[in-house]
Protein backbone atom coordinates (compact mmCIF):
# COMPACT_ATOMS: atom_id res chain seq x y z
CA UNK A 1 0.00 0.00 0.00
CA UNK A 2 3.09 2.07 0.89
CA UNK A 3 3.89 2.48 -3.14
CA UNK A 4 0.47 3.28 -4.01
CA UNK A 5 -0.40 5.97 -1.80
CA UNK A 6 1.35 9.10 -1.84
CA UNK A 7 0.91 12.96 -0.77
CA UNK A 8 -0.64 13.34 -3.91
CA UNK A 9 -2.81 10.24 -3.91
CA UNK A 10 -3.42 9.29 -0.45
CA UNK A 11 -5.70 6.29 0.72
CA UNK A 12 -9.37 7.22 2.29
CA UNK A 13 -9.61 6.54 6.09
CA UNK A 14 -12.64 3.88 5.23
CA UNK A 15 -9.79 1.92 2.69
CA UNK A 16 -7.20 2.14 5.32
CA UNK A 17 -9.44 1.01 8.13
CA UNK A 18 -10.93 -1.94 6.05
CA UNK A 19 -7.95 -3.17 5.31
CA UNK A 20 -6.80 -3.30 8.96
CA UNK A 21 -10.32 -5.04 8.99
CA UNK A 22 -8.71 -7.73 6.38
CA UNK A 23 -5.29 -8.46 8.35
CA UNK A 24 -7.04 -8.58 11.86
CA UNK A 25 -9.47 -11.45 9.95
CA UNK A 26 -6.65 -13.84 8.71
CA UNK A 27 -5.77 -14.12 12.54
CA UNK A 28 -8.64 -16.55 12.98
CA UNK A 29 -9.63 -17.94 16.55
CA UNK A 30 -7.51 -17.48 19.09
CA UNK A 31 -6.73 -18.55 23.11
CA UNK A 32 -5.97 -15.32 24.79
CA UNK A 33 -5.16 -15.11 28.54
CA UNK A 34 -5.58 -12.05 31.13
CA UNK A 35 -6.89 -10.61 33.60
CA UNK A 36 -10.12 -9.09 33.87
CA UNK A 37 -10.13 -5.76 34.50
CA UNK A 38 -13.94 -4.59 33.97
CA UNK A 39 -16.99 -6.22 33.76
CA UNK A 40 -19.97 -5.10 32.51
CA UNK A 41 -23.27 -6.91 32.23
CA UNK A 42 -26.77 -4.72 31.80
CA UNK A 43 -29.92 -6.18 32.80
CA UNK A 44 -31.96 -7.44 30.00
CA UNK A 45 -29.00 -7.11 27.32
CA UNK A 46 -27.61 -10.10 25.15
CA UNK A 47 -24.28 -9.32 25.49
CA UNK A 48 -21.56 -9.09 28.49
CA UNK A 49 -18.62 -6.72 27.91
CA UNK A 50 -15.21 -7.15 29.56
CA UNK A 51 -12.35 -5.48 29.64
CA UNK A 52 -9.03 -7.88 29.21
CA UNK A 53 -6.23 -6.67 30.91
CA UNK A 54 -2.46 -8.09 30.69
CA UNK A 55 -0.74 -6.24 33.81
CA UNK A 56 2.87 -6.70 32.99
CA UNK A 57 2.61 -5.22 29.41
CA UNK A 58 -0.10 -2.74 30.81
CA UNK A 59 -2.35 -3.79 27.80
CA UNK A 60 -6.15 -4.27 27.50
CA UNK A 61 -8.24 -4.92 25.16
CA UNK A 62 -12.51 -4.78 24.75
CA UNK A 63 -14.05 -8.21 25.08
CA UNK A 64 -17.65 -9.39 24.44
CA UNK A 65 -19.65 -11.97 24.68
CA UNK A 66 -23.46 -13.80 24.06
CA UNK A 67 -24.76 -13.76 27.54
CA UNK A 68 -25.37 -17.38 27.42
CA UNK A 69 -21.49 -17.80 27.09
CA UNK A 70 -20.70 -15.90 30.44
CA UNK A 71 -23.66 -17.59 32.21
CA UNK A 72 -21.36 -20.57 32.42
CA UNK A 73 -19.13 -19.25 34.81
CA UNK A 74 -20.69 -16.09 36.05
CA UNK A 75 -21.10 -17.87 39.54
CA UNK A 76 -16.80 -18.00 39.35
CA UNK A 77 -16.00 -15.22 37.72
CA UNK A 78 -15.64 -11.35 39.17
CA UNK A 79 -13.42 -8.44 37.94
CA UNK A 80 -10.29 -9.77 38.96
CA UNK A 81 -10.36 -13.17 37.71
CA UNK A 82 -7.39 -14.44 35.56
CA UNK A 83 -9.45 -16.39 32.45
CA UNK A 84 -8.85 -17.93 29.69
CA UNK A 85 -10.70 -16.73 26.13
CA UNK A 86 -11.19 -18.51 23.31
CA UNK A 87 -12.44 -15.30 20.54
CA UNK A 88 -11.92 -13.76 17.37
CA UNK A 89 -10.59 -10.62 16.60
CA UNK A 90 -12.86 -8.40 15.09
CA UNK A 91 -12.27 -4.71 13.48
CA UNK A 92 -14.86 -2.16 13.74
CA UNK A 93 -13.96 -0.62 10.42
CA UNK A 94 -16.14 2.60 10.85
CA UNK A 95 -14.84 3.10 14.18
CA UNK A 96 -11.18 2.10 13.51
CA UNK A 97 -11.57 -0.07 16.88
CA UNK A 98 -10.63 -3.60 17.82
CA UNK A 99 -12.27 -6.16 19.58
CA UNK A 100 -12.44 -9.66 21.07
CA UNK A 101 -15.37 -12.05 20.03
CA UNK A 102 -15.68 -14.33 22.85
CA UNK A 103 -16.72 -18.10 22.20
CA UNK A 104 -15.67 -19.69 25.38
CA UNK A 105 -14.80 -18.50 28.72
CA UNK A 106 -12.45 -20.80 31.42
CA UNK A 107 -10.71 -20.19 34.73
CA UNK A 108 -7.01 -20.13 34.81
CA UNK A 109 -5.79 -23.10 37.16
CA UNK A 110 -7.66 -23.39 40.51
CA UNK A 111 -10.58 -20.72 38.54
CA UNK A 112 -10.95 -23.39 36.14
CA UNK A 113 -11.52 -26.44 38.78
CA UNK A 114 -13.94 -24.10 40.84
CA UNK A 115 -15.93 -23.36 37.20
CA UNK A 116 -16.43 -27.44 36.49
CA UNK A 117 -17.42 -27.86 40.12
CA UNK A 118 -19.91 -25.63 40.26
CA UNK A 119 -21.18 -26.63 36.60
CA UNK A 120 -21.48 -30.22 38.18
CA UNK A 121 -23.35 -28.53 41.19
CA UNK A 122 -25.79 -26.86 39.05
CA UNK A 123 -26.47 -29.95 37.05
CA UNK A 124 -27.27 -32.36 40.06
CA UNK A 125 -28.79 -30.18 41.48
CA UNK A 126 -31.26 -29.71 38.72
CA UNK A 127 -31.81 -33.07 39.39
CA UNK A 128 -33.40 -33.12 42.80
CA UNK A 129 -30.30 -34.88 44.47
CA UNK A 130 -29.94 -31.97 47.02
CA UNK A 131 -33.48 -31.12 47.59
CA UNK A 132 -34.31 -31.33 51.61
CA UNK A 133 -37.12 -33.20 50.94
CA UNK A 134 -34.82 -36.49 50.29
CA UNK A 135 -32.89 -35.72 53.46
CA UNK A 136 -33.25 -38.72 55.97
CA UNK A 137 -33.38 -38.40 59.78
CA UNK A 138 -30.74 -39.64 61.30
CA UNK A 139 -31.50 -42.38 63.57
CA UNK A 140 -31.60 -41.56 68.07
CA UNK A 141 -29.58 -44.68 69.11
CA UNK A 142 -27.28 -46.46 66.16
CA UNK A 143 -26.45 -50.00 67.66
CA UNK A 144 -23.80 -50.10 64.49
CA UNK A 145 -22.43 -46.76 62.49
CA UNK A 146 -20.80 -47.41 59.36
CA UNK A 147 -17.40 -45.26 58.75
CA UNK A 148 -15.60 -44.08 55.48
CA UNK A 149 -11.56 -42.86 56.78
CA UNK A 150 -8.28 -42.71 55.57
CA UNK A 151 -6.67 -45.27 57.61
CA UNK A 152 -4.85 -44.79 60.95
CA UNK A 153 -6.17 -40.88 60.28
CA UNK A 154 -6.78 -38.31 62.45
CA UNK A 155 -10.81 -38.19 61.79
CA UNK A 156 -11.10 -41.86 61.97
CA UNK A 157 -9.58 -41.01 66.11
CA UNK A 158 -11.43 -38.42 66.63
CA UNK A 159 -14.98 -39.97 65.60
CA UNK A 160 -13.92 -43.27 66.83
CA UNK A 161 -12.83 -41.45 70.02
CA UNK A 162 -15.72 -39.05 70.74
CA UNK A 163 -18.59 -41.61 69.78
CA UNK A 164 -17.12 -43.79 72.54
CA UNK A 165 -17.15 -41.52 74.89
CA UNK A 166 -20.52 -40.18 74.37
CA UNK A 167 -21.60 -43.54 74.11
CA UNK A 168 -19.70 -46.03 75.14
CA UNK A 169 -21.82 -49.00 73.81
CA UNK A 170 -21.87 -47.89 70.48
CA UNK A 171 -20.52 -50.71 67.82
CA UNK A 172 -18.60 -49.35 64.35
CA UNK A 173 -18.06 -51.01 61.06
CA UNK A 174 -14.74 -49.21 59.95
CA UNK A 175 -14.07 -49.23 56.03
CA UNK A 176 -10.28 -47.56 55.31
CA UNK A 177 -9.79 -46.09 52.14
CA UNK A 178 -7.92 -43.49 50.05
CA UNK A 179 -9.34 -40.27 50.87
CA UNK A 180 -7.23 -38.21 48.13
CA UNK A 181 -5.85 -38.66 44.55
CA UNK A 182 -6.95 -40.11 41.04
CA UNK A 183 -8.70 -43.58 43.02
CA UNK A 184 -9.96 -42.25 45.89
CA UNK A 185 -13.53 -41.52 44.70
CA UNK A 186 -14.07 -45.10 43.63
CA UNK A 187 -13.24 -46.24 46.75
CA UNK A 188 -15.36 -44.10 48.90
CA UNK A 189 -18.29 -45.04 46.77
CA UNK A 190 -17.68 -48.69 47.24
CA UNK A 191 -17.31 -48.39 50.94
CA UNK A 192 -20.48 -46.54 51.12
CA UNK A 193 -22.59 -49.32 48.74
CA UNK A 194 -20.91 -51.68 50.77
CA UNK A 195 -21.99 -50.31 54.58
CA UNK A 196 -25.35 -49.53 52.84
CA UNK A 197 -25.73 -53.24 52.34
CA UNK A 198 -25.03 -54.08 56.16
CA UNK A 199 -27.87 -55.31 57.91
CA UNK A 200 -26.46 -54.10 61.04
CA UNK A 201 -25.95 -50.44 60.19
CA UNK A 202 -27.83 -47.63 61.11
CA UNK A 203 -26.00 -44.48 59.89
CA UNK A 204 -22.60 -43.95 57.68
CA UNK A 205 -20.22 -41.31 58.50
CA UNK A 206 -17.85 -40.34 55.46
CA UNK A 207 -14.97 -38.16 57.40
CA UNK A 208 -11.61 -37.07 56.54
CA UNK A 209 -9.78 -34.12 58.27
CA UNK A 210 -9.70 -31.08 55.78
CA UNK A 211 -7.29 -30.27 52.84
CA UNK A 212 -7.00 -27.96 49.69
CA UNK A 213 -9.71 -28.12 47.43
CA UNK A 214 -7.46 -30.31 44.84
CA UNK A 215 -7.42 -32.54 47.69
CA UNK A 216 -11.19 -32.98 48.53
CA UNK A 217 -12.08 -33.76 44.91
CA UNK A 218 -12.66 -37.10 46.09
CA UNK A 219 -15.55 -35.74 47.76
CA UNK A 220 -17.11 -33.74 44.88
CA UNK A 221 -16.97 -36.81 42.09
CA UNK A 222 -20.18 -37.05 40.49
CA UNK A 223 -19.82 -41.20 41.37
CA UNK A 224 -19.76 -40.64 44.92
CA UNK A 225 -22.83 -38.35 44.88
CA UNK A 226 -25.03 -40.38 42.99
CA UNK A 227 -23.74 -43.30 45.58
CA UNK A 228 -24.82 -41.62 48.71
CA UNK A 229 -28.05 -40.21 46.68
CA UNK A 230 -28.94 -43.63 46.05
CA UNK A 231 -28.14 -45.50 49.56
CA UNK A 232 -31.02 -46.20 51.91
CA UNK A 233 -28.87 -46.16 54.93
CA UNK A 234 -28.27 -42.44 56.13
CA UNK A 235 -24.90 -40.46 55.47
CA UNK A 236 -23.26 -37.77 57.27
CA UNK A 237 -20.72 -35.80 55.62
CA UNK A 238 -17.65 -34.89 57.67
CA UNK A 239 -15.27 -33.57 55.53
CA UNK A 240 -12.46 -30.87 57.04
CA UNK A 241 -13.38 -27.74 59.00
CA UNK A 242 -15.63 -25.32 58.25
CA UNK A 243 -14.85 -23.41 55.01
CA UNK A 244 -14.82 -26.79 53.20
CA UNK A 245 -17.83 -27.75 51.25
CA UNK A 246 -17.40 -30.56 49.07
CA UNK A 247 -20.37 -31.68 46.80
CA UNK A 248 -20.68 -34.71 49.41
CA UNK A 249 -22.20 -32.32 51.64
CA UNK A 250 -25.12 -31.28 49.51
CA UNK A 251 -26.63 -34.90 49.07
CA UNK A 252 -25.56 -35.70 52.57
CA UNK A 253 -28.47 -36.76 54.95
CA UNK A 254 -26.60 -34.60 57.38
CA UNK A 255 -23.27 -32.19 57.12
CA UNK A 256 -21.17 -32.07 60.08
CA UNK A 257 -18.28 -29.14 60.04
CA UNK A 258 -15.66 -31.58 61.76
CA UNK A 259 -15.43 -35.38 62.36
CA UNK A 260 -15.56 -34.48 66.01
CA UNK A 261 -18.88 -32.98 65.19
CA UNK A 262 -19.86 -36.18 63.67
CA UNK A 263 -19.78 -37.89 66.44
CA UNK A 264 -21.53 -35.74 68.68
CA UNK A 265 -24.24 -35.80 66.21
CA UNK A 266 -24.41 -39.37 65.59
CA UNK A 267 -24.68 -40.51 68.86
CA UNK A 268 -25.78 -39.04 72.02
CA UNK A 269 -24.48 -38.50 75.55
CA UNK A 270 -25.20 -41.09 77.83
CA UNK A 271 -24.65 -38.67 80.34
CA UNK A 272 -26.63 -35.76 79.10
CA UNK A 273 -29.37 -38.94 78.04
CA UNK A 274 -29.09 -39.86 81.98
CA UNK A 275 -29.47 -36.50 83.40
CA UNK A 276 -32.93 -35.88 80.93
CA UNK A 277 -34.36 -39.17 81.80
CA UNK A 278 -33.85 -37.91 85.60
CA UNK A 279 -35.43 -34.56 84.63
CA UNK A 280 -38.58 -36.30 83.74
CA UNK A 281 -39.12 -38.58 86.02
CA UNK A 282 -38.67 -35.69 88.46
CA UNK A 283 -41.43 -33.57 86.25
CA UNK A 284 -44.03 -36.77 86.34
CA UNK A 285 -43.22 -37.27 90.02
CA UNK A 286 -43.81 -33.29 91.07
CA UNK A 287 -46.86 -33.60 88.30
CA UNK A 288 -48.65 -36.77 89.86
CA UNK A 289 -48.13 -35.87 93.39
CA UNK A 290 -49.50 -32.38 92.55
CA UNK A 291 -52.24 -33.53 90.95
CA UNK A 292 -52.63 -36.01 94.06
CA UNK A 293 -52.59 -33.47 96.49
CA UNK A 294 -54.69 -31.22 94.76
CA UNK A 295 -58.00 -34.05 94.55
CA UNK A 296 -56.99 -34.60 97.84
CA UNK A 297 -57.83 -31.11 98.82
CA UNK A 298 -60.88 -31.29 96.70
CA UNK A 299 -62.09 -34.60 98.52
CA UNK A 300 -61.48 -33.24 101.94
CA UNK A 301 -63.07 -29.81 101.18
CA UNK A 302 -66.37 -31.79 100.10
CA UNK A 303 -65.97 -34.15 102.81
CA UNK A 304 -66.10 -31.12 104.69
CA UNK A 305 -69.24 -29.71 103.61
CA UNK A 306 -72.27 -30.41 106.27
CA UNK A 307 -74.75 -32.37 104.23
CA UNK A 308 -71.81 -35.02 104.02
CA UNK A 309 -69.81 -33.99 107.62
CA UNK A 310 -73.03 -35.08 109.46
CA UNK A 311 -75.62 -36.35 107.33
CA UNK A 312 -78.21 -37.23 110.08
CA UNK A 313 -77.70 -33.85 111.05
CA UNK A 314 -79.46 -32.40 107.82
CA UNK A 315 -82.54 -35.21 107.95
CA UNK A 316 -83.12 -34.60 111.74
CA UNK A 317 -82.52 -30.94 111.91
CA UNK A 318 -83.36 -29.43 108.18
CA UNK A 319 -85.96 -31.88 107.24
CA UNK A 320 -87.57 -33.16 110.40
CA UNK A 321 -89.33 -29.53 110.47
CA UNK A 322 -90.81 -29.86 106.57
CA UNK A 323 -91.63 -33.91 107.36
CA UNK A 324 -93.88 -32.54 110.19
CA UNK A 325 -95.68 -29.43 108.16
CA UNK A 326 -95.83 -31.97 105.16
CA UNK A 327 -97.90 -34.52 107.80
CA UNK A 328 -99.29 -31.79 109.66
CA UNK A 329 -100.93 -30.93 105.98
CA UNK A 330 -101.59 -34.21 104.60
CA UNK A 331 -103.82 -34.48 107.95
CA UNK A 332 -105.69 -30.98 107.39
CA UNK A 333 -106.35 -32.52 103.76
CA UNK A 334 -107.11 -35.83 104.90
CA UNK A 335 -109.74 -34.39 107.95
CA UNK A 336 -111.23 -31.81 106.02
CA UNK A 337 -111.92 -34.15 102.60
CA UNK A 338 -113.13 -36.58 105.47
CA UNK A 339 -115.63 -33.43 106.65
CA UNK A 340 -116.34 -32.99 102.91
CA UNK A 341 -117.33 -36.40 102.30
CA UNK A 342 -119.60 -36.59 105.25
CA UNK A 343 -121.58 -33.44 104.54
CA UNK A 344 -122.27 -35.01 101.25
CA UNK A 345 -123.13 -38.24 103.38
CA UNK A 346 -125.42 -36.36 105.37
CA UNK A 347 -126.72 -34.25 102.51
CA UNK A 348 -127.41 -38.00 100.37
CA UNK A 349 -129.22 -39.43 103.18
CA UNK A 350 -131.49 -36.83 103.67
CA UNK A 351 -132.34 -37.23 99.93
CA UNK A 352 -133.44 -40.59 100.75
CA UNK A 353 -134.92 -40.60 103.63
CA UNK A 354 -137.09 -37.79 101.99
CA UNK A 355 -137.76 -39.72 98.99
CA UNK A 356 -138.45 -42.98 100.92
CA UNK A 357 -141.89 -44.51 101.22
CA UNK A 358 -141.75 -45.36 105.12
CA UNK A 359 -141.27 -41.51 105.47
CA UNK A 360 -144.56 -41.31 103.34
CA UNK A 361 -145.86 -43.87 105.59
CA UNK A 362 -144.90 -42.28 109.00
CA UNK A 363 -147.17 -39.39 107.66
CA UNK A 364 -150.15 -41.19 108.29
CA UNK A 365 -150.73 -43.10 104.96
CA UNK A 366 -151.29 -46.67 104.24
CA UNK A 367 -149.99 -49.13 101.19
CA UNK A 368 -153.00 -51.91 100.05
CA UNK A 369 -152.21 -54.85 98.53
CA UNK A 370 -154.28 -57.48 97.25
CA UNK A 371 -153.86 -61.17 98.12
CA UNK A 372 -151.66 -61.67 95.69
CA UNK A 373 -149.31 -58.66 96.73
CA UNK A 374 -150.92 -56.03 93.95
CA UNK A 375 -150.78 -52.52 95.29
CA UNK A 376 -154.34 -51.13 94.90
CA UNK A 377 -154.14 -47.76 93.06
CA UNK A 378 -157.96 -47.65 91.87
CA UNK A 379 -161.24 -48.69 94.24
CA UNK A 380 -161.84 -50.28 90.94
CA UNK A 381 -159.42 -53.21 91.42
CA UNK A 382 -161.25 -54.23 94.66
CA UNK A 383 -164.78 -55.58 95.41
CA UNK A 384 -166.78 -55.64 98.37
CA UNK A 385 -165.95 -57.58 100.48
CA UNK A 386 -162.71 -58.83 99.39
CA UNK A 387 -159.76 -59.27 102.11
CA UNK A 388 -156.95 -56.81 101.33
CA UNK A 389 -153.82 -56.31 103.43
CA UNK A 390 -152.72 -52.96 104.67
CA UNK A 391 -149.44 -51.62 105.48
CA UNK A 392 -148.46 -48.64 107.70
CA UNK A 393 -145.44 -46.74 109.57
CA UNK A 394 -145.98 -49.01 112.45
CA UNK A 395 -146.75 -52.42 111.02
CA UNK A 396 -149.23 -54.05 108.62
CA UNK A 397 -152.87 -55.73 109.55
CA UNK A 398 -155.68 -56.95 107.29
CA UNK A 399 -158.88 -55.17 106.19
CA UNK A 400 -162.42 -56.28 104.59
CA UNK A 401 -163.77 -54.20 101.83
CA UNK A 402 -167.30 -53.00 102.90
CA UNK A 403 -169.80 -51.60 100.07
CA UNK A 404 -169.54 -47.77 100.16
C-alpha cells in the first residue's frame, strides 16, 4: 500500500481502516489469557462486555460476549479473575476499533476447577439430588455406624474417640480407604454401597480431616454423589473444617463441620441422656403428686361440707321440720276431705230418707195390697168384700172391703 499511496494520492480513512479489517481477519480464533479488569453486564441485554487486561505489558483490550457464554461461569468469575478466552478478533472498520469475540470462557488453574465444580453442582442439582425433601433423619440410638476414613487418620480417632465416649456402647463397622488422589472416589463409593448393604448399620459417617480443594475432589466426584443419593442407609458428611464444602455435603443426609462434630451428632451422651431421663421422672413425680394433692384437697373440702360432715344432722334438723308441716298438711287434707265427704253423706241421706216410702208412711198413709201382693191404686181393682192387706209406719194388719 506504501507504493500506491502518496501525498498526492493518499488512501481514504474507510480503505485504510478496512484493510486493517482484512489483516485482523486472517488471525482466525484465538486462546488469549488475562486478567479481567472490567466487567460489565446490563440487565436485560444479550451481550456481556469485559475489559481484558495483561498487567505486565499494561495492555487491555474490549471483550464481548453472548450472555449465554458468560452464564457458564458467572457464579466464578468477578473483575479480577485471571481467564482464559477462546475469541476472534474483530475490526470495527467505521470506528477504527478492535475487539475480542468471545466463544468460550475458562478459569485459569484453581478458577478453572472451581468453574467445572460448580457446573457439576448446578447440574445435580437440577436433578433433585440436594433437595431437603430427600434428606433422611438420622437415627436416636445407632447400635452399628458405618465409617468411610483414611486409615490410621486423624478423623477416623477423633470420631472413633468421641462416639465412645458419648456412648460407650456404640458398635462401628470401619471401612479404610484413600481419601485423596486419582482412586480415591471409587473407593469411597464402594465403601459406602458396601456399609449400605449391612444389615447391622444404622448411619454412615464419610470423614476425613480437611485439605486444599485439589485434595477434597474425592468428595465432589459425580460417582460418589449419585452413591450416597442412592443408599437407603443415612450419610453424614464430615469432611475438614468449616470453610470446606465438598459436593458430598449437599446430598448428605446430614453435614457435620468436623469429624468431632460427627460424632456428637451421631450418637448421644449417655450422660446428658441420663441426666434428661432424671429430669422427667422428676417432672411426672412433682406432676402426679401435685395432681394427688390437689384431689386430695378437693375430697377433703367436700368431705367437709355439712350435708356429708353429718348427714343425720341435715334429715333430723333441716328436714324433720318440713316432714312434720308436710304430715301436719296431709292431715288438714285428709280431715277436712273426710268433713267434705260426710256433709255429702249427710246431705245424700237426707235425699233418701225424703224420697223414701216409710217416710210417706210415718205421715199417716197406708200401702193396700191385694192377696196376691198387687198394690191397689184404683177402688176399681177391689170388690166388696174382698180381704186386702194394709201396710203402715208401724206395722201391717188386714182389712175387709165394705160396700160404700
Amino acid at each position: 500500500m506504501a507504493n500506491s499511496s502518496s501525498p498526492e494520492a493518499p488512501v481514504p480513512v474507510g480503505k485504510v481502516s478496512a484493510l486493517i479489517g482484512g489483516w485482523i481477519d486472517r488471525l482466525g480464533e484465538i486462546w488469549v489469557e488475562g486478567q479481567i479488569a472490567q466487567l460489565n453486564r446490563r440487565p436485560g441485554a444479550g451481550m456481556v462486555f469485559l475489559t481484558l487486561r495483561d498487567a505486565e505489558r499494561d495492555v487491555s483490550l474490549t471483550v464481548t460476549c453472548f450472555r449465554s457464554v458468560f452464564e457458564q461461569v458467572a457464579d466464578v468469575v468477578q473483575e479480577g479473575s485471571r481467564v482464559v478466552l477462546h475469541a476472534r478478533p474483530e475490526w470495527y472498520t467505521a470506528r477504527g476499533t478492535l475487539s475480542l469475540r468471545a466463544s468460550e470462557i475458562r478459569m485459569v488453574g484453581l478458577g478453572e476447577l472451581l468453574a467445572r465444580l460448580e457446573q457439576l453442582k448446578r447440574r445435580l442439582g437440577a436433578e433433585g439430588l440436594f433437595d431437603a425433601e430427600r434428606k433422611r433423619p438420622l437415627p436416636f440410638l445407632p447400635h452399628c455406624v458405618g465409617l468411610v476414613t483414611g486409615r490410621g487418620s486423624a478423623a477416623e480417632r477423633d470420631v472413633l474417640e468421641n462416639a465412645r465416649r458419648r456412648w460407650p456402647a456404640v458398635r462401628f463397622e470401619v471401612r479404610n480407604v484413600l481419601v485423596q488422589g486419582p482412586n480415591a472416589a471409587g473407593q469411597v463409593a464402594a465403601a459406602v454401597r458396601e456399609l449400605d448393604e449391612h444389615p447391622e448399620v444404622d448411619v454412615i459417617v464419610v470423614a476425613r480431616g480437611g485439605g486444599s480443594v485439589e485434595d477434597l475432589l474425592p468428595f465432589s466426584s459425580e460417582e460418589l454423589v449419585r452413591t450416597v443419593a442412592a443408599a437407603r442407609t443415612p450419610v453424614v458428611s464430615a469432611i475438614g473444617h468449616e470453610p470446606d464444602q465438598p459436593l458430598l455435603d449437599y446430598v448428605a443426609d446430614m453435614r457435620a463441620s468436623t469429624p468431632t462434630d460427627a460424632a456428637k451428632r451421631v450418637v448421644p451422651d449417655v450422660g446428658e441422656e441420663l441426666a434428661r431421663v432424671h429430669q422427667l421422672r422428676d417432672r411426672a413425680r412433682r406432676s402426679m403428686v401435685g395432681r394427688v394433692e390437689r384431689e386430695l384437697a378437693g375430697l377433703a373440702g367436700v368431705c367437709s361440707r355439712p350435708v356429708l360432715a353429718d348427714p343425720r344432722r341435715q334429715l333430723v334438723d333441716g328436714r324433720a321440720a318440713e316432714v312434720g308441716s308436710l304430715l301436719e298438711r296431709s292431715r288438714r287434707v285428709v280431715g277436712h276431705r273426710l268433713d267434705h265427704a260426710q256433709s255429702d253423706l249427710g246431705h245424700a241421706l237426707a235425699r233418701v230418707v225424703a224420697l223414701s216410702p216409710l217416710a210417706t208412711l210415718e205421715r199417716g198413709y197406708a200401702v193396700l195390697q191385694r192377696a196376691d201382693g198387687a198394690v191397689v191404686t184404683d177402688p176399681a181393682q177391689v170388690a166388696a168384700g174382698a180381704e186386702l192387706h194394709a201396710r203402715v209406719a208401724g206395722g201391717d194388719f188386714g182389712v175387709t172391703v165394705r160396700p160404700s
